[in-house]
Protein backbone atom coordinates (compact mmCIF):
# COMPACT_ATOMS: atom_id res chain seq x y z
CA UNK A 1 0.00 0.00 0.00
CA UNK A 2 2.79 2.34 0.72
CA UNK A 3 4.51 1.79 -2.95
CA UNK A 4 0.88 2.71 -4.19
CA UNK A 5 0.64 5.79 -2.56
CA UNK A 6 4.02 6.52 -3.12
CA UNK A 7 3.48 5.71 -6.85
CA UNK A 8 0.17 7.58 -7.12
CA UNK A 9 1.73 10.84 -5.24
CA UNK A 10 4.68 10.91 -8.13
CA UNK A 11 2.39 10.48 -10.89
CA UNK A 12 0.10 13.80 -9.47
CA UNK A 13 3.49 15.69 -9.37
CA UNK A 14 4.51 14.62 -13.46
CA UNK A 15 1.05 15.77 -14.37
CA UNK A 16 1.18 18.94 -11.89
CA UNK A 17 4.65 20.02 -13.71
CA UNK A 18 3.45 18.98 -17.16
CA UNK A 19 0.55 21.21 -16.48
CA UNK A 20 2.70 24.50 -15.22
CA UNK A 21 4.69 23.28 -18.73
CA UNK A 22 1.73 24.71 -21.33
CA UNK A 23 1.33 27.88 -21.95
CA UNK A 24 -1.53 29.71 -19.82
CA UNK A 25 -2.68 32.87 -20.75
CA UNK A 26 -2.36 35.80 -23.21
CA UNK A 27 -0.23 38.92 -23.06
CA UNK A 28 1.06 42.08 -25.23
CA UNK A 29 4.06 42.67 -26.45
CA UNK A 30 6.27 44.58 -23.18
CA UNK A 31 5.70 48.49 -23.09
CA UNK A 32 9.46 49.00 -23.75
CA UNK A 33 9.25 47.54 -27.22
CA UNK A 34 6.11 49.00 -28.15
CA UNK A 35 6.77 52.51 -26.99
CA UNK A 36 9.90 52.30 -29.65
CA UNK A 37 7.42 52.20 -32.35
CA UNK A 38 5.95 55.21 -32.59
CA UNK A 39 3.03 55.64 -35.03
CA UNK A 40 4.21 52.80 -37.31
CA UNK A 41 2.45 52.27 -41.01
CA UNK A 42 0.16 49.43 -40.59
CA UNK A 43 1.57 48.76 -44.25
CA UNK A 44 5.19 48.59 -44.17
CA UNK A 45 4.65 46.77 -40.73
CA UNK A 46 4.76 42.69 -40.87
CA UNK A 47 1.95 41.01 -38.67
CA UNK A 48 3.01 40.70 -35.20
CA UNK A 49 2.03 37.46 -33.03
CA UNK A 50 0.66 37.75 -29.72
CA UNK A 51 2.81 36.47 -27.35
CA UNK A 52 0.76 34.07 -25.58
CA UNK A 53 3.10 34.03 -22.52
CA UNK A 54 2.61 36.13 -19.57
CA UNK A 55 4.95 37.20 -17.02
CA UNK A 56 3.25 34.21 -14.21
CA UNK A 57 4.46 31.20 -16.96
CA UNK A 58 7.08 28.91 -16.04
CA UNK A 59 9.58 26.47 -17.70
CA UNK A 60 12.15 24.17 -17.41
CA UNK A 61 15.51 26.02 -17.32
CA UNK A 62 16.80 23.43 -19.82
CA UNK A 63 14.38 24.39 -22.10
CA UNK A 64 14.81 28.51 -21.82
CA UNK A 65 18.41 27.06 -22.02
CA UNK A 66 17.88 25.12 -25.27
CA UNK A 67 15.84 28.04 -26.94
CA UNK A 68 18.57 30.58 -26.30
CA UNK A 69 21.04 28.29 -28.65
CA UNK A 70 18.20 27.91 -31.23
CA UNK A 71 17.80 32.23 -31.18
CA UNK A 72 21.56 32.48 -32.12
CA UNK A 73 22.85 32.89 -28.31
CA UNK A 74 25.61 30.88 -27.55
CA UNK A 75 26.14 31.40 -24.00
CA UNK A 76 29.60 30.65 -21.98
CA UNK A 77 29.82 28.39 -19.19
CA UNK A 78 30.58 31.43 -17.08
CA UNK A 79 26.96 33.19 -18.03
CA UNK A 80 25.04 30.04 -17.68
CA UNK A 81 26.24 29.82 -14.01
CA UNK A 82 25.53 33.49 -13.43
CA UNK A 83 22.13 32.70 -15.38
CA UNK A 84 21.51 29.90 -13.02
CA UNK A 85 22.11 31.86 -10.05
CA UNK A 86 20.23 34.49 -10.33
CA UNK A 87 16.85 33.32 -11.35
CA UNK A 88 14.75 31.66 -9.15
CA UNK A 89 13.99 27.86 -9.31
CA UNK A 90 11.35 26.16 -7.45
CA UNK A 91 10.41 22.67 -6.43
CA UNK A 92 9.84 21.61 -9.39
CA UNK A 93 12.77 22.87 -11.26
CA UNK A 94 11.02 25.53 -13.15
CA UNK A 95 11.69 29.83 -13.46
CA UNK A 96 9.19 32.79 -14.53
CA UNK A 97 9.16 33.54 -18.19
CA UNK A 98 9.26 37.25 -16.94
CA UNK A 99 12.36 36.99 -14.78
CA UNK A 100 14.34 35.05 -17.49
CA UNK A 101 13.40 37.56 -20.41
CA UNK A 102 14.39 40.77 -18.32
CA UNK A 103 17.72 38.95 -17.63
CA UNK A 104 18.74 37.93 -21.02
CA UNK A 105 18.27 41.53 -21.83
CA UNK A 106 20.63 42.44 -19.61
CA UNK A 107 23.51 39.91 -20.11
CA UNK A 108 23.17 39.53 -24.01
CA UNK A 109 22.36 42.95 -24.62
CA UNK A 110 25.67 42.88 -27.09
CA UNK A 111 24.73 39.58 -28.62
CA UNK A 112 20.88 40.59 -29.42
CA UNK A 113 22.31 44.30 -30.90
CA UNK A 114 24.46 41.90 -33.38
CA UNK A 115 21.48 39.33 -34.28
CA UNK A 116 18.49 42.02 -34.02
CA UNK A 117 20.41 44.52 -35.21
CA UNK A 118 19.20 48.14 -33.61
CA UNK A 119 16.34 48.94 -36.15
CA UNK A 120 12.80 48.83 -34.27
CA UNK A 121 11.49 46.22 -36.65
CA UNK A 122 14.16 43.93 -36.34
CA UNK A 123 15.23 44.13 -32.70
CA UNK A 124 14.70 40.91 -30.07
CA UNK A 125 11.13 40.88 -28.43
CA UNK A 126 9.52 38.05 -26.17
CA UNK A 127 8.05 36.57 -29.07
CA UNK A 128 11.38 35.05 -30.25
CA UNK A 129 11.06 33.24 -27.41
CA UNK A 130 7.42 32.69 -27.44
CA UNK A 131 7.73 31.32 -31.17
CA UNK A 132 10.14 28.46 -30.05
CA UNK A 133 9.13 27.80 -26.47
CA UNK A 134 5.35 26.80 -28.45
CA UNK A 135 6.65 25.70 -31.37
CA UNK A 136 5.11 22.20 -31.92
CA UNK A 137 7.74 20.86 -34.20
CA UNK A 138 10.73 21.32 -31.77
CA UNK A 139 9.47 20.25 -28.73
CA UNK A 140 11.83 19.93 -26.12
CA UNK A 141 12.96 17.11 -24.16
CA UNK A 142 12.21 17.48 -20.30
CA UNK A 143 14.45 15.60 -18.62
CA UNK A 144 12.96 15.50 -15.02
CA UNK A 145 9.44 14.44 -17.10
CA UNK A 146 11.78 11.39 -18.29
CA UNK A 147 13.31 10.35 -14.75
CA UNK A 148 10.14 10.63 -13.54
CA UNK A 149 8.51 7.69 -15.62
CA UNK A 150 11.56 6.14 -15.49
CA UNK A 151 11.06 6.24 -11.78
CA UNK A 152 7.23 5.78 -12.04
CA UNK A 153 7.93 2.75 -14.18
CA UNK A 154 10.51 1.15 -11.60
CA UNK A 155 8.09 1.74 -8.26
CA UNK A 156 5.28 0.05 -10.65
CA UNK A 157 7.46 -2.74 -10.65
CA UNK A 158 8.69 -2.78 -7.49
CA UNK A 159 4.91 -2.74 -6.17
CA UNK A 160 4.02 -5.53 -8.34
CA UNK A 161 7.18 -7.33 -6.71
CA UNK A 162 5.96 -6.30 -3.27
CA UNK A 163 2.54 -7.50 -4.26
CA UNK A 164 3.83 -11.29 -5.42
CA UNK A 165 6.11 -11.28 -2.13
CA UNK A 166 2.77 -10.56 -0.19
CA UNK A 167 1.57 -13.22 -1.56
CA UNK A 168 3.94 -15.78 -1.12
CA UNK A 169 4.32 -14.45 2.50
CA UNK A 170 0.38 -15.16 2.89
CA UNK A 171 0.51 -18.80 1.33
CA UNK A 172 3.63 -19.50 4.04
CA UNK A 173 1.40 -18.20 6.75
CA UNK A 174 -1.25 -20.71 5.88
CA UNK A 175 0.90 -23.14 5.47
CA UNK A 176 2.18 -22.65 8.84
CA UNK A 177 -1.04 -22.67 10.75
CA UNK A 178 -1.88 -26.15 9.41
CA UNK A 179 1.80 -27.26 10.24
CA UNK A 180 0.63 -25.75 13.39
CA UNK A 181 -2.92 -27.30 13.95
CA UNK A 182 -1.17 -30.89 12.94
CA UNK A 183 1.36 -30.21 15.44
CA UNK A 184 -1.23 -29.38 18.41
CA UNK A 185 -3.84 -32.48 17.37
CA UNK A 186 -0.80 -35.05 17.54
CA UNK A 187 0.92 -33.22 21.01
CA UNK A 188 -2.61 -34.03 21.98
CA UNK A 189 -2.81 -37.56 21.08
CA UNK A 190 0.70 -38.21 22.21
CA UNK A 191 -0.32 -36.90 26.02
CA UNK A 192 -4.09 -39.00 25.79
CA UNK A 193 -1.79 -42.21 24.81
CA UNK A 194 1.20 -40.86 27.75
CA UNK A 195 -2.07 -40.69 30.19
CA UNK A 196 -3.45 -44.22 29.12
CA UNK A 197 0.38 -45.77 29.47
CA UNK A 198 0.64 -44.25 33.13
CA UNK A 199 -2.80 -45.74 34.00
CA UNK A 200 -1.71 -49.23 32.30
CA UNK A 201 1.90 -49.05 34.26
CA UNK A 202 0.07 -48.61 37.86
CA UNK A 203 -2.29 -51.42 37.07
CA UNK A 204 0.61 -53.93 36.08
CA UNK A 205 2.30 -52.58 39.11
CA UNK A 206 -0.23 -53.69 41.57
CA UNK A 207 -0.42 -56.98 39.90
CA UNK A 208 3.05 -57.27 40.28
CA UNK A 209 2.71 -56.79 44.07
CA UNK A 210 -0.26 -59.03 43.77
CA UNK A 211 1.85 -61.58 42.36
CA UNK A 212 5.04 -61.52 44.58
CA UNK A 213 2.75 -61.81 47.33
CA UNK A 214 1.19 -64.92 45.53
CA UNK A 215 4.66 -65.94 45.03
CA UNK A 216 5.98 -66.00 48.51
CA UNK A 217 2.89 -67.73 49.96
CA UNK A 218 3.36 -70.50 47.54
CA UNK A 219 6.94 -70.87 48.55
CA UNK A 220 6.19 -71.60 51.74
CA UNK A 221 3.18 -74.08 51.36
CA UNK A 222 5.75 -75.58 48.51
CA UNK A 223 8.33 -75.80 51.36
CA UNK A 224 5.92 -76.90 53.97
CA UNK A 225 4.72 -79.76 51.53
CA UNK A 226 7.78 -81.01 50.78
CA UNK A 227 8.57 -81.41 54.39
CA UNK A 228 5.28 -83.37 54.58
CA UNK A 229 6.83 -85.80 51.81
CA UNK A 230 9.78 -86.38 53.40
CA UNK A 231 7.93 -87.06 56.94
CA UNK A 232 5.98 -89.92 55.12
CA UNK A 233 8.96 -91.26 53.40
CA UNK A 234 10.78 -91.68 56.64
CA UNK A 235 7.52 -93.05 58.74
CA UNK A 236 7.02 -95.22 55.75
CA UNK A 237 10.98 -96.74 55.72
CA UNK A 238 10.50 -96.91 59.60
CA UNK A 239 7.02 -99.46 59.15
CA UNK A 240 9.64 -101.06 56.34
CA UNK A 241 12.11 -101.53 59.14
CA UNK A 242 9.70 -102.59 61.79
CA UNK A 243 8.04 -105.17 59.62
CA UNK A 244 11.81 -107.02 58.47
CA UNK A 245 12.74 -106.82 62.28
CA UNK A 246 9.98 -107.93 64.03
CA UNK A 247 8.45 -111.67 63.32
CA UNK A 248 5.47 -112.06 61.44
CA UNK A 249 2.07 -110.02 62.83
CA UNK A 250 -0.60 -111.97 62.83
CA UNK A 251 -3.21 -111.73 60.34
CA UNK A 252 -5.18 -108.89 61.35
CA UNK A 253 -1.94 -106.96 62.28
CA UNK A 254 -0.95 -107.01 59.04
CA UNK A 255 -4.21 -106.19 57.55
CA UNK A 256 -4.15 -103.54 59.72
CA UNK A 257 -0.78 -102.69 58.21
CA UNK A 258 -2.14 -102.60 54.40
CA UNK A 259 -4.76 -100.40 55.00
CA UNK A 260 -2.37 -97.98 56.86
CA UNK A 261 0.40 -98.59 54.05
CA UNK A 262 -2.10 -97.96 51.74
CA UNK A 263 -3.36 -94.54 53.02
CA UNK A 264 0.39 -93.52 53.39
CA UNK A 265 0.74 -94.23 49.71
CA UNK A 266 -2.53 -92.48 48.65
CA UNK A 267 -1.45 -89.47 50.77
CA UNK A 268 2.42 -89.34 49.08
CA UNK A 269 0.53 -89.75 45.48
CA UNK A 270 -1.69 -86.86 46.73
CA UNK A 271 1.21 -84.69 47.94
CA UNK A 272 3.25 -85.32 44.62
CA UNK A 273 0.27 -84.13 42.40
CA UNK A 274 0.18 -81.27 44.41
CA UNK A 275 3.66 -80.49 44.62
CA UNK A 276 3.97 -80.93 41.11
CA UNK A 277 1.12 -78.21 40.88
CA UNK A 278 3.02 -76.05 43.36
CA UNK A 279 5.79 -76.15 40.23
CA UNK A 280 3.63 -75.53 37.36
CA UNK A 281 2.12 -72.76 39.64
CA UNK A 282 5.65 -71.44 40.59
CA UNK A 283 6.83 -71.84 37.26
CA UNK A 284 3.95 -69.78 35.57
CA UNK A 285 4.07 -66.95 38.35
CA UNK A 286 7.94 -66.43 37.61
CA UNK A 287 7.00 -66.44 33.84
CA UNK A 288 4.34 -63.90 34.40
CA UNK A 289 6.66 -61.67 36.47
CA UNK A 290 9.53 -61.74 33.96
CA UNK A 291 7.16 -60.87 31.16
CA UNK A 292 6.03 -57.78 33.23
CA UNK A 293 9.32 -56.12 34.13
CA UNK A 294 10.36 -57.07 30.57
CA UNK A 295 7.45 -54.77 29.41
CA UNK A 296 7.97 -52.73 32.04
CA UNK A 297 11.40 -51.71 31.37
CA UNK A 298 10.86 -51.58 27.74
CA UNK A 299 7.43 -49.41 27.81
CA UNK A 300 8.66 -47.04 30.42
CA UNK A 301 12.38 -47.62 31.64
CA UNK A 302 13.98 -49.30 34.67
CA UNK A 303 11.57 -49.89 37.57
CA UNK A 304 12.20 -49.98 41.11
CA UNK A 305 15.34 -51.89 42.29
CA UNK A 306 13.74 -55.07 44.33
CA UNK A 307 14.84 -56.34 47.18
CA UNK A 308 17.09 -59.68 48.19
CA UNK A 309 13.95 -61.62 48.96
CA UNK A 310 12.76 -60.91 45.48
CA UNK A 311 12.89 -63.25 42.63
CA UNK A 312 14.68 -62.23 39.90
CA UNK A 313 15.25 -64.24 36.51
CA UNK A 314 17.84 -67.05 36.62
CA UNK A 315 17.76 -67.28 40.32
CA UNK A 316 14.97 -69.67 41.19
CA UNK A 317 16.84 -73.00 42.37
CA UNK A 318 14.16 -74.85 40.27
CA UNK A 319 14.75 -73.63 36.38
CA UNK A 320 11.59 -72.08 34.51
CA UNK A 321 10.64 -74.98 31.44
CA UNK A 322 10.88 -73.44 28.12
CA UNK A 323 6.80 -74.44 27.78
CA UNK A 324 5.95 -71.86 30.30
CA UNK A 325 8.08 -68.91 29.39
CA UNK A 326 6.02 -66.39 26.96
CA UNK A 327 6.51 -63.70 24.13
CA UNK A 328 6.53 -60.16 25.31
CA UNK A 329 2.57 -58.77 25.15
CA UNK A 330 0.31 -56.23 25.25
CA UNK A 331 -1.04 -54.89 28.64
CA UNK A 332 -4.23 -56.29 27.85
CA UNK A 333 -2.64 -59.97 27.52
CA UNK A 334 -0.68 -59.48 30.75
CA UNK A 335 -3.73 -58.72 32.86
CA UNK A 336 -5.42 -61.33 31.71
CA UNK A 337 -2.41 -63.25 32.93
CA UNK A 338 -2.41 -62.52 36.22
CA UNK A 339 -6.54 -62.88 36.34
CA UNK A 340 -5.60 -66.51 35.08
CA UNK A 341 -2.57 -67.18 37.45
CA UNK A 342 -4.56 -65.11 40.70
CA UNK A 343 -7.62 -67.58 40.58
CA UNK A 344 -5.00 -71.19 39.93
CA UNK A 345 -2.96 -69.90 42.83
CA UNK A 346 -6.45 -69.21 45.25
CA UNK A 347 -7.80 -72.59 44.01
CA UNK A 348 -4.33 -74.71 45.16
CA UNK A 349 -4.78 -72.40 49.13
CA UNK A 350 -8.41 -73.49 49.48
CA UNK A 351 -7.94 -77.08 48.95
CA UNK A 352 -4.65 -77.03 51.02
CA UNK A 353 -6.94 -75.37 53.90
CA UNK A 354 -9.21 -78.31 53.43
């Protein structure tokens, strides 16, 4: 908008001076040269033109300049200075007709004598100059009326640049707020799916505690069973002893003897299943807690450091079979998990409380 203005403001000034340029009114010939002619015969008189200059017109002073050489005057360098400085230019590099005729007169008076020669009819008047200033087949050149289109024609330009640069600066802005917009709807996203992992992460953590404490209790029933076993065995290679010692029992001693052998058995068959369910139980719960700090530590770093008590992978004295040790999963899988392992591990401490 400013190289508009700008642009509009210098073309009013070209047609302000072109306007000051053209000739404005009409005038007499000055008193001085008509009061030479006294009583002249209208028929040994040529026509005279009416000036059509007055004294308020103004020109370029390369122009006034220009006419002088075409008038015969063939100033020095010395008198166009002195020319220069004493007539009065304004803004828009134009003088009064009137001040540049009355000083011609005085520094060429010698040159006009010798081209006018000193006869009334023939000496200099204004409309020498009036002939050639609005003569239409010599017109001038005005340079400032040049440099101004030149400069009219290169603000046009640089306001159509300005205009395209607008433009592009317009289609970048755009282009930025929907950079922008995408860049706020993921950041959004990103912190709904941060939010759902911090939920998932405190679940899996109480499970976790859920599970160690699982763990623990089935170490000890585990522990307490195989003490159990080992109570029978020895009872069991005491009757042995007993029965190879002793001489034979009579008949309903030893029946007596079956049936008791025979509970003994049923109860170390009964204790095996179940301490082979204690392993399968204590195998899957290690599984499940590897899995977990596995995800754990690759979802959302190192968790907390546990303690001696805890178990940690490799360290169980009974190895984990390959059959019970799992792919990483989802969250979703690994609850499930531990819903699955929570309910075996409550089902093997109710019937041991039977």
């Amino acid at each position: 908008q400013r190289v508009s203005r700008r642009f509009f403001c210098l073309y009013l000034q070209v047609r302000v001076s072109q306007a000051r340029t053209e000739p404005m009114c009409v005038s007499s010939p000055p008193a001085s040269d008509s009061s030479s002619d006294t009583n002249p015969d209208p028929s040994t008189q040529p026509p005279q033109r009416k000036c059509s200059l007055s004294a308020g017109c103004r020109f370029k002073m390369e122009r006034l300049e220009q006419a002088l050489d075409l008038i015969g005057l063939k100033p020095t360098d010395t008198q166009r200075q002195l020319l220069r400085s004493r007539l009065l230019v304004d803004a828009t590099g134009t003088v009064a007709f009137a001040d540049f005729e009355s000083l011609i007169r005085e520094l060429f008076k010698p040159q006009l004598d010798e081209l006018f020669g000193t006869q009334s009819g023939s000496s200099f008047t204004c409309d020498d100059l009036c002939s050639l200033l609005e003569s239409p087949t010599n017109p001038p050149p005005l340079l400032s009326d040049s440099d101004d289109l030149e400069e009219m024609e290169r603000l046009r330009k640089e306001h159509i640049e300005a205009l395209r640069e607008i433009k592009r600066l317009q289609e970048q802005l755009v282009e930025s707020q929907r950079v922008h917009q995408d860049l706020e709807e993921e950041f959004s996203k990103v912190k709904q799916e941060v939010k759902v992992g911090a939920e998932e992460s405190r679940a899996l953590k109480t499970q976790i505690q859920l599970a160690e404490e699982a763990q623990k209790q089935a170490r000890g029933m585990e522990m307490d069973y195989e003490e159990v076993i080992h109570l029978l065995e020895a009872e069991i290679a005491e009757l042995k002893t007993q029965s190879l010692d002793h001489p034979a029992p009579k008949k309903e001693e030893t029946e007596e003897l079956k049936k008791r052998v025979a509970v003994l058995e049923c109860q170390l068959r009964k204790s095996d299943a179940a301490k082979k369910s204690f392993e399968m139980s204590t195998g899957k719960l290690l599984s499940f807690v590897e899995n977990v700090q596995e995800f754990l530590l690759e979802s959302h770093g190192p968790t907390k450091s546990f303690s001696a008590g805890d178990v940690k992978v490799g360290s169980s004295p009974h190895s984990i079979p390959s059959r019970y040790r799992k792919s990483h999963g989802t969250a979703a899988s690994l609850a499930q998990e531990a819903k699955e392992l929570t309910r075996s591990v409550r089902s093997i401490l109710e019937v041991d409380c039977k």
